[in-house]
Protein backbone atom coordinates (compact mmCIF):
# COMPACT_ATOMS: atom_id res chain seq x y z
CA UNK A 1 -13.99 -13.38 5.45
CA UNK A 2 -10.84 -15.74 4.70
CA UNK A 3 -9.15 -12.61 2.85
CA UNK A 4 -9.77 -10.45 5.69
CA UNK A 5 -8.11 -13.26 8.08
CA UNK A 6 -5.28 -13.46 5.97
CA UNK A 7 -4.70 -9.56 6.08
CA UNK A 8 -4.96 -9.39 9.96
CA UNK A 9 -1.92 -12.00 10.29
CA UNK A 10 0.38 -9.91 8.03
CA UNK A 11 2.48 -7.32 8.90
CA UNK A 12 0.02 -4.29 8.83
CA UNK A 13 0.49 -1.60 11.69
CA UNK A 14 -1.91 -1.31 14.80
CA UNK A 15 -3.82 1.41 12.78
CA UNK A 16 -4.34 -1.31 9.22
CA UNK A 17 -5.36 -3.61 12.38
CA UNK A 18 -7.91 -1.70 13.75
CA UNK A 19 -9.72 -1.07 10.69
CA UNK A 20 -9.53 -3.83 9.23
CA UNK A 21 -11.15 -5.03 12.86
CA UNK A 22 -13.69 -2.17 12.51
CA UNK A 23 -14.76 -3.37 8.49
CA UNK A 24 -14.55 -7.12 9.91
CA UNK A 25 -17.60 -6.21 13.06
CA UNK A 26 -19.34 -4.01 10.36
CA UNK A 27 -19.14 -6.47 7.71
CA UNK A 28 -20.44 -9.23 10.19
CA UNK A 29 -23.38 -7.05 11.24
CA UNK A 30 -24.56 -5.45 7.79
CA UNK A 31 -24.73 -9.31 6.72
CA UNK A 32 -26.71 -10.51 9.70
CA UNK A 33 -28.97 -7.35 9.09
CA UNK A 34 -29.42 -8.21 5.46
CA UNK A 35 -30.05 -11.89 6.30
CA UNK A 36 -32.97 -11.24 8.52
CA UNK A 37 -34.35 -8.59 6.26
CA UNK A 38 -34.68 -11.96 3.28
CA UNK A 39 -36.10 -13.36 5.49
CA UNK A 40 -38.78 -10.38 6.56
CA UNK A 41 -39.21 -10.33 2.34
CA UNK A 42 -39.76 -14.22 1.83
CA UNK A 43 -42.02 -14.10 5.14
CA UNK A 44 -43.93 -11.56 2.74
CA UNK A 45 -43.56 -9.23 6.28
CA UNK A 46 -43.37 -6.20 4.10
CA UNK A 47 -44.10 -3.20 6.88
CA UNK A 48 -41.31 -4.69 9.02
CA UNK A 49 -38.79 -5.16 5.89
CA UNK A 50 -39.20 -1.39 4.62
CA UNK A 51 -38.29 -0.85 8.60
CA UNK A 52 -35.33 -2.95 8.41
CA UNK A 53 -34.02 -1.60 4.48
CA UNK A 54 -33.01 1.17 6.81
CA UNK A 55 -31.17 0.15 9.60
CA UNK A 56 -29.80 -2.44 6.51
CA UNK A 57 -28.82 0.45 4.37
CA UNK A 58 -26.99 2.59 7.03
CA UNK A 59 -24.56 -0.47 8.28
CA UNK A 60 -23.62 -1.42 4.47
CA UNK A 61 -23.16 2.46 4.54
CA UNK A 62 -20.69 1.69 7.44
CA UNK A 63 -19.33 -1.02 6.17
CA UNK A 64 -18.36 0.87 3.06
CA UNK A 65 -17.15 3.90 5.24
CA UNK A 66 -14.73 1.72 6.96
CA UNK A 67 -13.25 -0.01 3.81
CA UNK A 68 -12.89 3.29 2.42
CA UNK A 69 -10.84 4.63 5.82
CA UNK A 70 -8.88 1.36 5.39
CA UNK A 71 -7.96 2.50 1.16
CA UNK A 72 -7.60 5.96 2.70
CA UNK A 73 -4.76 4.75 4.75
CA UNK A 74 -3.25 2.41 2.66
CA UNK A 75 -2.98 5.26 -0.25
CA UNK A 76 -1.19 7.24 2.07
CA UNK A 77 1.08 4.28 2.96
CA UNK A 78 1.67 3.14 -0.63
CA UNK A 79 2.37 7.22 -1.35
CA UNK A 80 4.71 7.38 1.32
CA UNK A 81 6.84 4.71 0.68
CA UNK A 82 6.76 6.14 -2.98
CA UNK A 83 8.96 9.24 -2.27
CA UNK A 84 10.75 7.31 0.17
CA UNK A 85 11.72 4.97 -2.63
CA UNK A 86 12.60 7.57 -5.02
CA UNK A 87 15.07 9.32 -3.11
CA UNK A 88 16.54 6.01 -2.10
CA UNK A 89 17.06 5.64 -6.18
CA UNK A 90 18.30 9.71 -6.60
CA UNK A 91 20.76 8.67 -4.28
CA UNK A 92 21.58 5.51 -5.17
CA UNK A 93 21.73 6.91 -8.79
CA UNK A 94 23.84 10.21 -7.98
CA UNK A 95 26.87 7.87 -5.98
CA UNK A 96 26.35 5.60 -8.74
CA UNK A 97 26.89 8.28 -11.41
CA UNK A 98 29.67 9.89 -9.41
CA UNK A 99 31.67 6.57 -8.72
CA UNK A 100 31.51 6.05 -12.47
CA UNK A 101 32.90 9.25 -13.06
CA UNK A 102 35.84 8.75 -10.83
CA UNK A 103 36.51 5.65 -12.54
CA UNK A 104 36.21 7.42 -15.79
CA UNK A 105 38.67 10.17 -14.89
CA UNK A 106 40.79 7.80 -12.81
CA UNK A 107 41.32 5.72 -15.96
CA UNK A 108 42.61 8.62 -18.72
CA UNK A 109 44.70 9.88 -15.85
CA UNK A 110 46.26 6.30 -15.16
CA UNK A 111 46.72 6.17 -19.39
CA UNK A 112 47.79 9.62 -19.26
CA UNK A 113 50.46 8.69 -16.92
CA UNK A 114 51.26 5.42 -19.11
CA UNK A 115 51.75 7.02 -22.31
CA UNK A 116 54.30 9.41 -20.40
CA UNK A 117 56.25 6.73 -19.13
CA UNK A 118 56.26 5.42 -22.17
CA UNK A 119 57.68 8.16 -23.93
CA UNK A 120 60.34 8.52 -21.57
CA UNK A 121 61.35 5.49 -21.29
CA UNK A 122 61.58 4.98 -25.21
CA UNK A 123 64.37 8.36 -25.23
């Protein structure tokens, strides 16, 4: 579970935290649980295996149910800072834009005012 580890010490929120705690316990379980049902099957303990494929198959159900709360949240995250991110660009492009404009304008008004002067001065 190094990757899990390395995940908790980031910078993810309380609620990235707790489910990544949650998957971490279920994960832990589910492969204690599937440990001591191989061993049930090698033990050739077959009554007491099919009784353990259960309680096996509902924590890796768990475990997958937490993972999938942890993708849920980070979609939403990732989608978030998406639109956030495009309107920091709209705006960023739209000053951008204007600014060059200005400049633009700014520029045949200054050569506007040039060629004028030079006219009248040349008279």
């Amino acid at each position: 579970m190094a990757i899990s580890e390395e995940f908790k010490n980031t910078n993810a929120t309380g609620t990235e935290k707790d489910l990544l705690t949650e998957f971490i316990k279920f994960h832990e379980e589910y492969m204690m649980e599937r440990k001591g049902f191989m061993k049930l099957i090698d033990s050739n303990k077959y009554d007491e295996a099919q009784k353990a494929f259960t309680t096996v198959t509902e924590t890796r159900q768990k475990t997958f149910d937490s993972i999938n709360e942890m993708i849920k949240s980070n979609l939403q995250k990732a989608e978030e800072a998406n639109k956030s991110n495009n309107l920091i660009f709209k705006n960023s492009f739209n000053l951008m834009t204007s600014i060059v404009m200005f400049g633009f304008i700014f520029a045949i008004l200054l050569w506007v005012l040039g060629i004028n002067f030079i006219i009248k001065t040349n008279k």
